[in-house]
Protein backbone atom coordinates (compact mmCIF):
# COMPACT_ATOMS: atom_id res chain seq x y z
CA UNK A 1 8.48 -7.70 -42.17
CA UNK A 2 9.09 -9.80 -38.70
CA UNK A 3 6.94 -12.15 -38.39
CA UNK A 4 5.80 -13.92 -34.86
CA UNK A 5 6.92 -17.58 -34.49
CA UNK A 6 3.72 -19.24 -32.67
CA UNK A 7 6.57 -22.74 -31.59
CA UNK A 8 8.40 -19.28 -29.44
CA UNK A 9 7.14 -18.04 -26.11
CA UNK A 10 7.55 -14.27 -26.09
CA UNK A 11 5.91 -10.99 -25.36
CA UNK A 12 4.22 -9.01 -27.52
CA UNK A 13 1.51 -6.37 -27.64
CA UNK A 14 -1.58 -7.19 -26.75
CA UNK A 15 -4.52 -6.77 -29.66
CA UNK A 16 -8.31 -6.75 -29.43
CA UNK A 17 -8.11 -10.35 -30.96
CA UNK A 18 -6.58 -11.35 -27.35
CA UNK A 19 -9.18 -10.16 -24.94
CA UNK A 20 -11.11 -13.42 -24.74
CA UNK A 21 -8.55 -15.58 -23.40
CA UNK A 22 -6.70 -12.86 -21.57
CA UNK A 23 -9.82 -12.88 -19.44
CA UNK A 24 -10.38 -16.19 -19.59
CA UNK A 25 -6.87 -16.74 -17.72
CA UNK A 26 -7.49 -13.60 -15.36
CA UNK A 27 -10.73 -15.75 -14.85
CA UNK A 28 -8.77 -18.65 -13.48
CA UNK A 29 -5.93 -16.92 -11.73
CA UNK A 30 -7.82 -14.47 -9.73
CA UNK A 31 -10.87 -16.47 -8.75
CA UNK A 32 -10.85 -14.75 -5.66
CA UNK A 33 -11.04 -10.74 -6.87
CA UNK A 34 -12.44 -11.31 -10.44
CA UNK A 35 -12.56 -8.17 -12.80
CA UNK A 36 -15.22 -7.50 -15.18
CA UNK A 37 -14.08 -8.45 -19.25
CA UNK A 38 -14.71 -4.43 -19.67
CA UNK A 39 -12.04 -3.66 -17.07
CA UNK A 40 -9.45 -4.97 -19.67
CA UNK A 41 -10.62 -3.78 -22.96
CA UNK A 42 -10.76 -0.39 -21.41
CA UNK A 43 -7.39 -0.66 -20.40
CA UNK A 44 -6.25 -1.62 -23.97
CA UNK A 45 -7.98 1.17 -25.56
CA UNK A 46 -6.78 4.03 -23.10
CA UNK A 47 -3.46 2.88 -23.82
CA UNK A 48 -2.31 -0.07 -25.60
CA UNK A 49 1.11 0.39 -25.57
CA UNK A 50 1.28 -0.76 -21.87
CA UNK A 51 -0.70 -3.99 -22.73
CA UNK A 52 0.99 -7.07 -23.56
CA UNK A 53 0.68 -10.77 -23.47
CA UNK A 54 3.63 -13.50 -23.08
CA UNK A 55 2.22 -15.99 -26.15
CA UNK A 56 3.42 -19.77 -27.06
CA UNK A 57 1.95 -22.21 -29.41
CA UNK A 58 0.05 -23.85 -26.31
CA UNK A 59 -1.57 -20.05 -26.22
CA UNK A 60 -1.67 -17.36 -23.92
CA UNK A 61 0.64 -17.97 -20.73
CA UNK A 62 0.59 -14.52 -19.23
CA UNK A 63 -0.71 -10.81 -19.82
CA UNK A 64 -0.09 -7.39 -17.94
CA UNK A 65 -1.94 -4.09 -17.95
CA UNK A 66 -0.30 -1.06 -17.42
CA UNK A 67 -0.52 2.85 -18.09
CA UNK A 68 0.69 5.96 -16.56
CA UNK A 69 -1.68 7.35 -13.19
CA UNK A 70 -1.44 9.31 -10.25
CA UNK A 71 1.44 9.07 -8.06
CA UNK A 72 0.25 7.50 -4.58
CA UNK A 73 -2.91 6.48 -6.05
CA UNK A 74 -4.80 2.99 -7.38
CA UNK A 75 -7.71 2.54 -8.78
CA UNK A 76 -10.11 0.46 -6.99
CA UNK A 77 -10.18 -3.34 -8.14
CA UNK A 78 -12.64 -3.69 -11.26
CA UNK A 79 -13.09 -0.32 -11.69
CA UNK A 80 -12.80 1.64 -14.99
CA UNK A 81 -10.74 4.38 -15.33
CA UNK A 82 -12.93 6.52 -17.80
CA UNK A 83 -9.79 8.22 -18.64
CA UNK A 84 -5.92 8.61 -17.97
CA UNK A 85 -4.37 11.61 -16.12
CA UNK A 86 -3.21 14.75 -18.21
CA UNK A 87 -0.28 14.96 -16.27
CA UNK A 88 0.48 11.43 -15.01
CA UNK A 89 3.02 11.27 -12.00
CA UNK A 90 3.88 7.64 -11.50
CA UNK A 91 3.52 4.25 -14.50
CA UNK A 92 1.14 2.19 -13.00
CA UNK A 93 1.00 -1.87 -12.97
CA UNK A 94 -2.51 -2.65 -12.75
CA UNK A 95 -2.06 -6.19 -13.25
CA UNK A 96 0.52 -8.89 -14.22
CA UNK A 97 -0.08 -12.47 -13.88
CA UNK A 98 1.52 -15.72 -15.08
CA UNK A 99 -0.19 -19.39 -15.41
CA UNK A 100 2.61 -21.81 -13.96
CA UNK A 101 4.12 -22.82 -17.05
CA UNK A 102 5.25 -19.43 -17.47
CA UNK A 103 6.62 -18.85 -14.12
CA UNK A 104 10.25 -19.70 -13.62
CA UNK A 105 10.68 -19.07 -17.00
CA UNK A 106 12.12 -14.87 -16.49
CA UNK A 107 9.03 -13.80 -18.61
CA UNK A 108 8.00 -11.65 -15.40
CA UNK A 109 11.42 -9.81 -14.91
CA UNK A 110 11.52 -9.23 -18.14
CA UNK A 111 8.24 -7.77 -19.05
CA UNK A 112 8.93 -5.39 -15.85
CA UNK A 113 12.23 -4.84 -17.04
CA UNK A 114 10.93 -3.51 -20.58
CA UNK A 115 7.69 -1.51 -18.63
CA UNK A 116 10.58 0.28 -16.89
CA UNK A 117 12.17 1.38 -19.69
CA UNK A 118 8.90 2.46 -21.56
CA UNK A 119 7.96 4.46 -18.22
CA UNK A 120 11.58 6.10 -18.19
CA UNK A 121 11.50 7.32 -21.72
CA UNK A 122 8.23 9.08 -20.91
CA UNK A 123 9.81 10.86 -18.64
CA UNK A 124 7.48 9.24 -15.84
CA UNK A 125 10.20 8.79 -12.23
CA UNK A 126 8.34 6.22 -10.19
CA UNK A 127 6.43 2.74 -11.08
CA UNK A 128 3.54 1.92 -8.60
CA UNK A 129 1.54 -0.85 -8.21
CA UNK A 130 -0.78 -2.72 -5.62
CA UNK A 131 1.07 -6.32 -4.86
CA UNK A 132 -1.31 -9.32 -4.23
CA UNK A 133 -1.78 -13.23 -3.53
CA UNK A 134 1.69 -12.75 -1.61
CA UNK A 135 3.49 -11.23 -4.44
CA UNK A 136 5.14 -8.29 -2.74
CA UNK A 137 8.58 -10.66 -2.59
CA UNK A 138 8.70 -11.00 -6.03
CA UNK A 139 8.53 -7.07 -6.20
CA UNK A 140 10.93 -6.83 -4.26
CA UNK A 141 13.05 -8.27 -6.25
CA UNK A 142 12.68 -5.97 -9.14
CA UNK A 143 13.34 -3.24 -6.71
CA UNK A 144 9.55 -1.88 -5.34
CA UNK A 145 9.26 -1.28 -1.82
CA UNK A 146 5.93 -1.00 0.26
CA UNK A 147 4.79 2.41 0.68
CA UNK A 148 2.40 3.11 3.68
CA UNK A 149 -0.18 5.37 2.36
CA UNK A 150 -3.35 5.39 4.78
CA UNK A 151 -5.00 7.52 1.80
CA UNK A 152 -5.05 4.15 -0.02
CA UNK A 153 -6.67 1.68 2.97
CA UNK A 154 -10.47 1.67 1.16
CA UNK A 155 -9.30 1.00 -2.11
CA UNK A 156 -6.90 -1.76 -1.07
CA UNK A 157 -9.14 -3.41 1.07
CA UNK A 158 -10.87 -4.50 -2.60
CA UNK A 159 -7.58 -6.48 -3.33
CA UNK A 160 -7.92 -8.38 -0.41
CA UNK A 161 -6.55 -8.39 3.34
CA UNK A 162 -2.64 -8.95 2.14
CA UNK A 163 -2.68 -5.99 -0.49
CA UNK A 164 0.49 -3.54 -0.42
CA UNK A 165 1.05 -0.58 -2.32
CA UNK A 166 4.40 -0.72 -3.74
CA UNK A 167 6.88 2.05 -5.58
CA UNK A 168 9.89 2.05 -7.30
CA UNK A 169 11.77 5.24 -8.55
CA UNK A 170 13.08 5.34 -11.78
CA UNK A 171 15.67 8.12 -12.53
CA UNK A 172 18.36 7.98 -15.29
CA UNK A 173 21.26 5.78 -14.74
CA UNK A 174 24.45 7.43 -14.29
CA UNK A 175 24.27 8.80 -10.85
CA UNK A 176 24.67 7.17 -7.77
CA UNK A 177 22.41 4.55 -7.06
CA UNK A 178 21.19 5.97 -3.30
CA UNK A 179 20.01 9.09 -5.96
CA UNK A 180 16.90 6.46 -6.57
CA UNK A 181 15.80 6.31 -3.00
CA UNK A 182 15.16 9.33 -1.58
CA UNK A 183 11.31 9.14 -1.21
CA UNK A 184 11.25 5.76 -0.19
CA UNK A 185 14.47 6.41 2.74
CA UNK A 186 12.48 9.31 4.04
CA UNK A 187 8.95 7.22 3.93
CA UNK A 188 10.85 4.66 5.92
CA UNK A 189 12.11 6.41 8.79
CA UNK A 190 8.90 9.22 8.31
CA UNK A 191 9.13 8.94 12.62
CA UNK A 192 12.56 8.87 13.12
CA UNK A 193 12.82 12.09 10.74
CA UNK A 194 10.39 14.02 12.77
CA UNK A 195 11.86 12.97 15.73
CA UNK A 196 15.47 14.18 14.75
CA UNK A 197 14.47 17.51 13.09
CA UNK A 198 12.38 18.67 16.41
CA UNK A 199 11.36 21.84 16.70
CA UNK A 200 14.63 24.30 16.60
CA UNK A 201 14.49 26.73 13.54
CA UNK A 202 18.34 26.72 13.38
CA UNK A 203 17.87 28.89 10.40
CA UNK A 204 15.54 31.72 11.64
CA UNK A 205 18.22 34.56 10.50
CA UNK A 206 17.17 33.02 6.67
CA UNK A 207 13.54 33.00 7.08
CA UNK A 208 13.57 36.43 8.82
CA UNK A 209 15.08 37.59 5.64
CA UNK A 210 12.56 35.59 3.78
CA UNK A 211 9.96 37.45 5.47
CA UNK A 212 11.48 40.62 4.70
CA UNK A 213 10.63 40.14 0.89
CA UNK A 214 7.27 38.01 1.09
CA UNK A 215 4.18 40.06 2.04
CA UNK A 216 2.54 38.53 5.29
CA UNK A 217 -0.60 37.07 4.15
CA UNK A 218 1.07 35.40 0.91
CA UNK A 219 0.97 32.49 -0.60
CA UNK A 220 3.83 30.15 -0.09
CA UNK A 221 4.59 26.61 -1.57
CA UNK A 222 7.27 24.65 0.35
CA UNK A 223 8.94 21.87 -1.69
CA UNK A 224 9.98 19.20 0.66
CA UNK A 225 7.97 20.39 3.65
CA UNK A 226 8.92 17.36 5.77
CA UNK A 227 6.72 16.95 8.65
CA UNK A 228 5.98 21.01 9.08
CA UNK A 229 8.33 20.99 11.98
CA UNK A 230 10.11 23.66 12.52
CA UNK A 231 10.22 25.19 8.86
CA UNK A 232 6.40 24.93 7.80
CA UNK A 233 5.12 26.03 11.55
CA UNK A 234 7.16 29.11 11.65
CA UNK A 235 5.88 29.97 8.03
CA UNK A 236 2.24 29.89 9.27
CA UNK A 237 2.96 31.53 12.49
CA UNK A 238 4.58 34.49 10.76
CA UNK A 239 1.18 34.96 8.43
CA UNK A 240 1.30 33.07 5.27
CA UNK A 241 -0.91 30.15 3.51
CA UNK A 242 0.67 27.66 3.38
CA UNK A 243 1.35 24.61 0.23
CA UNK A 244 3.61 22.16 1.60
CA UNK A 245 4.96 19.33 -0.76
CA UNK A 246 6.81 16.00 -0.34
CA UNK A 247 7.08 12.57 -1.29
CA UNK A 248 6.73 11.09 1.61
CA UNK A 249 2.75 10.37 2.65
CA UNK A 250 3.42 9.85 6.07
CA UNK A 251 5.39 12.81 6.57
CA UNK A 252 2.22 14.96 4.61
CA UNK A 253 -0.33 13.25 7.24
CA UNK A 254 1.88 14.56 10.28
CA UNK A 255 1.60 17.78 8.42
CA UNK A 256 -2.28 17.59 7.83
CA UNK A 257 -2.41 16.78 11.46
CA UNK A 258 -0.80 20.02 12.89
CA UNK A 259 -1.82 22.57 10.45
CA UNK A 260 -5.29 21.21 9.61
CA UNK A 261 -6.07 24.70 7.47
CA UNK A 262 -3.29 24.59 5.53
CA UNK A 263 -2.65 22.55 2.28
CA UNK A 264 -0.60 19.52 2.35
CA UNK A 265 -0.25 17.34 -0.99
CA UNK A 266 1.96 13.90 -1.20
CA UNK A 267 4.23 13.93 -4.53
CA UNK A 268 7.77 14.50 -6.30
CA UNK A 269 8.39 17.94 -5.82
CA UNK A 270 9.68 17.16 -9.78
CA UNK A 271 6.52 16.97 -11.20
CA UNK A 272 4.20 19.56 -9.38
CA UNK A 273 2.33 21.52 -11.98
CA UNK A 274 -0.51 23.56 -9.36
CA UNK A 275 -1.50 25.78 -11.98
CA UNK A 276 -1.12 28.61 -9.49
CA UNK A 277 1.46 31.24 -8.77
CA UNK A 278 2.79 31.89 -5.30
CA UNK A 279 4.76 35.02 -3.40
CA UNK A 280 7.16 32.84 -2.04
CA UNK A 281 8.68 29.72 -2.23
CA UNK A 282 11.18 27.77 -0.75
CA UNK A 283 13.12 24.14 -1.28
CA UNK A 284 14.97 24.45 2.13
CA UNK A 285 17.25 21.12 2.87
CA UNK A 286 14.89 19.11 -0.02
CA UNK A 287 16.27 20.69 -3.18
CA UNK A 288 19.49 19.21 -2.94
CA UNK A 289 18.69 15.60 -2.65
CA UNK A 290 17.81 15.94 -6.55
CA UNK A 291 20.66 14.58 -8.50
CA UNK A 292 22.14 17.73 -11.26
CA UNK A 293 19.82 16.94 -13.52
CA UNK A 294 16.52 16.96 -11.78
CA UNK A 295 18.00 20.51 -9.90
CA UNK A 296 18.35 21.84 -13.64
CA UNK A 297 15.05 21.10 -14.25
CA UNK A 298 13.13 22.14 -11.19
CA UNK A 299 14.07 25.87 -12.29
CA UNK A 300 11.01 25.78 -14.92
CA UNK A 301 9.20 24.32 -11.91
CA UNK A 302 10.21 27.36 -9.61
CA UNK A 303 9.48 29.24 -12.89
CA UNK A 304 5.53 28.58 -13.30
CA UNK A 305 4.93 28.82 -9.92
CA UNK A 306 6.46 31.89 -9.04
CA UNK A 307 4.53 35.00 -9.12
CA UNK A 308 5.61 38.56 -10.27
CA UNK A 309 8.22 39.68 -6.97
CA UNK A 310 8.25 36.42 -5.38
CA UNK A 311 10.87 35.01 -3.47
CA UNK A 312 12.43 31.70 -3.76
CA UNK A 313 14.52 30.26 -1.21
CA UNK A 314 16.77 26.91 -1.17
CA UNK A 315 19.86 25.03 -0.09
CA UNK A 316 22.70 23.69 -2.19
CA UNK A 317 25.89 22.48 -2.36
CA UNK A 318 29.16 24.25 -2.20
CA UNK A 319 30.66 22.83 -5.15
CA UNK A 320 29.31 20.87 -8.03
CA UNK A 321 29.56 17.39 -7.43
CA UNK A 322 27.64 14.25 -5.55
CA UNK A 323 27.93 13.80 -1.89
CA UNK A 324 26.97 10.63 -0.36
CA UNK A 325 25.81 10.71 3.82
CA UNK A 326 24.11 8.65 6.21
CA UNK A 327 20.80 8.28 7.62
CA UNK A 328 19.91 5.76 9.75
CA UNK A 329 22.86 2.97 8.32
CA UNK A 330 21.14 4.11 4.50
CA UNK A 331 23.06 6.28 2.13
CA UNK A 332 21.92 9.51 1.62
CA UNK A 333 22.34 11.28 -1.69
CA UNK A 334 23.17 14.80 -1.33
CA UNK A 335 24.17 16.46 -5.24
CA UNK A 336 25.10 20.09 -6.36
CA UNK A 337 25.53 22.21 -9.33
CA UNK A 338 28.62 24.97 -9.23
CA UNK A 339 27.96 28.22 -8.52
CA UNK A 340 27.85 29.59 -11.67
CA UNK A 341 25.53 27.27 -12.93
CA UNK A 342 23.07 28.30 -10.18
CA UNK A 343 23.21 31.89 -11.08
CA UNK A 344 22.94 31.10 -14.93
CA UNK A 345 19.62 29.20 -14.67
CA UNK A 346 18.10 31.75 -11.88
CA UNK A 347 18.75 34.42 -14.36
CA UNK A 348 17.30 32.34 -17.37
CA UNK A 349 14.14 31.50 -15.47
CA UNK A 350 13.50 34.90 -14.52
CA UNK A 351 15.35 35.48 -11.21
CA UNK A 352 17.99 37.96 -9.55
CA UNK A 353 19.96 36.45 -6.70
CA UNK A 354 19.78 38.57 -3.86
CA UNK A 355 21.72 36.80 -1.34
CA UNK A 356 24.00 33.39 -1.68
CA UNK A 357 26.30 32.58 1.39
CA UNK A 358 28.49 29.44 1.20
CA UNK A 359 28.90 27.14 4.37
CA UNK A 360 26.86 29.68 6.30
CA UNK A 361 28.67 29.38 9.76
CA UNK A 362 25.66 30.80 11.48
CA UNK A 363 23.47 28.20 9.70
CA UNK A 364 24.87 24.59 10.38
CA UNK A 365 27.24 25.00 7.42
CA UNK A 366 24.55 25.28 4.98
CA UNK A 367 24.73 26.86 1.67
CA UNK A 368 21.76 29.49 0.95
CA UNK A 369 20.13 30.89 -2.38
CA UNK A 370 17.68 34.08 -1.77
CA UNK A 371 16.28 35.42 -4.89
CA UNK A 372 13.75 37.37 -6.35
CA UNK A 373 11.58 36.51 -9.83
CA UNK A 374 11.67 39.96 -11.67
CA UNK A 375 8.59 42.13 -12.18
CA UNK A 376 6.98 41.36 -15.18
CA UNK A 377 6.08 38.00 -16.89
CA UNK A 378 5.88 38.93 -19.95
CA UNK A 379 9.19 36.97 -21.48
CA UNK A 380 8.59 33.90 -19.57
């Protein structure tokens, strides 16, 4: 059995036995916002794994507390949790902190680095966290980047005035790297987005067919809704209610702002689980920003959300492959999955292709997917 060498500073999990001087050091490092001692041994209970402490013979030198939460969420500061999400979207860092011995010394990086891999294998995409005492550099540097989320301003006002939420994606290596920063691009230029899309439905002659085989009155989820402009309005305006879906919060509050009675939700179109079925649903110019993998995937998605009859609706690419574009001087990941492939999962999940057009001319060039989820449920 391995045993820990006390002369070594490391990290290892944190135990029960550690609680006293973890919160003895939280004590001294965050005299400003101090948390209660129950704050941490609830953390540690709901889920140990994502405690730790960085230990030396001259004792504790640094802890973190982490578990997986809500995407675009944080708890309030010296709150407990009571318990952890069924279906966690994001890992959360609720806390890392260092006494100055132990900074300089990598032991942050690399306790991040190993939380990243933890989340990854859990299948969780995004880290979040809440970056104080003018640490958001630091995250930075481990690749988080502030997320403006004015859902968030009364429970980061209890961190103090120079809190930031903070992200970072985390898909699987081996795509291209602009594949990890599609929420965040969008989230950046939220304004510029809105401004460049305008109002033009461009692809009326596809929704007009979409409308042909969705009941007016239905219910219709829209994965990657944008800002509602022109896509979501002309959905509303033509008799359906409305779900609209995307990463980006600021691009959900222009939504909430237009179409006050519909229902706008901030997340990764990846991991929506509404326990609800819909008549239609589309993934128009959002579905192919997912690398192959995650487009593979979001067919169960489509799947459990599609009821008997309904139509689904999204964009593609001609070809399987990656394609790399522009948006305002950022790379833009576009990704695909051959034709065959497309038809082969449709028809595992449940769905008949009723129209596919490659490069529609009349459509900016796009490539379009129209199908229908067969009758019964019963195999599925």
């Amino acid at each position: 059995m391995t045993r820990y060498d006390p002369s070594a500073r490391q990290w290892r999990p944190m135990t029960a036995d550690d609680l006293q001087a973890t919160c003895a050091l939280s004590a001294t490092i965050h005299q400003a916002y101090p948390e209660d001692d129950a704050v941490f041994a609830e953390r540690l209970r709901l889920y140990p794994t994502g405690c730790h402490v960085y230990a030396a013979a001259e004792g504790i030198a640094a802890y973190v507390l982490s578990h997986p939460w809500r995407e675009f969420d944080a708890p309030p500061l010296n709150s407990l949790l009571g318990e952890l999400p069924a279906t966690p979207s994001t890992y959360y860092i609720h806390d890392l902190a260092l006494t100055p011995r132990a900074r300089g010394t990598g032991a942050a990086t690399s306790i991040v680095r190993k939380l990243a891999d933890h989340a990854r294998g859990t299948g969780l995409r995004t880290m979040s966290l809440v970056a104080v005492n003018g640490s958001a550099g630091f995250w930075q540097r481990q690749g988080f980047e502030s997320a403006r989320t004015p859902q968030l301003d009364a429970k980061l006002k209890s961190y103090g005035d120079d809190a930031v939420f903070m992200s970072r994606p985390l898909e699987a290596a081996g795509w291209h790297p602009s594949s990890r920063n599609i929420g965040a691009l969008y989230e950046r230029h939220a304004d510029a987005f809105d401004r460049d899309r305008g109002t033009r439905l461009v692809e009326r002659a596809w929704f007009e067919r979409f409308r042909q085989v969705v009941p007016q009155g239905a219910d219709v989820l829209d994965l990657g809704c944008g800002s509602g402009e022109p896509v979501a309005r002309f959905l509303i305006e033509a008799g359906y209610r409305l779900t609209g879906v995307d990463s980006s919060p600021t691009l959900i509050d222009l939504c909430r702002s237009r179409f006050r009675d519909q229902t706008w939700i901030a997340g990764d179109m990846r991991k929506v689980s509404l326990a609800r079925r819909f008549g239609g649903i589309v993934a128009w110019n959002s579905f192919f920003h997912l690398t192959p993998d995650d487009q593979r995937a979001m067919f169960a998605v489509f799947r459990d959300h599609a009821e008997p009859d309904a139509a689904l609706m999204f964009t593609s690419g001609p070809a399987a492959g990656e394609a790399i574009g522009s948006y305002q001087g950022e790379a833009l990941y576009h990704a695909s999955l051959a034709t065959a492939e497309y038809e082969a999962l449709l028809a595992a999940h449940g769905f008949s292709t009723m129209q596919h057009v490659v490069e529609d001319p009349e459509c900016g060039g796009l490539t379009v997917w129209l199908a229908l989820r067969k009758g019964s449920l019963q195999s599925y």
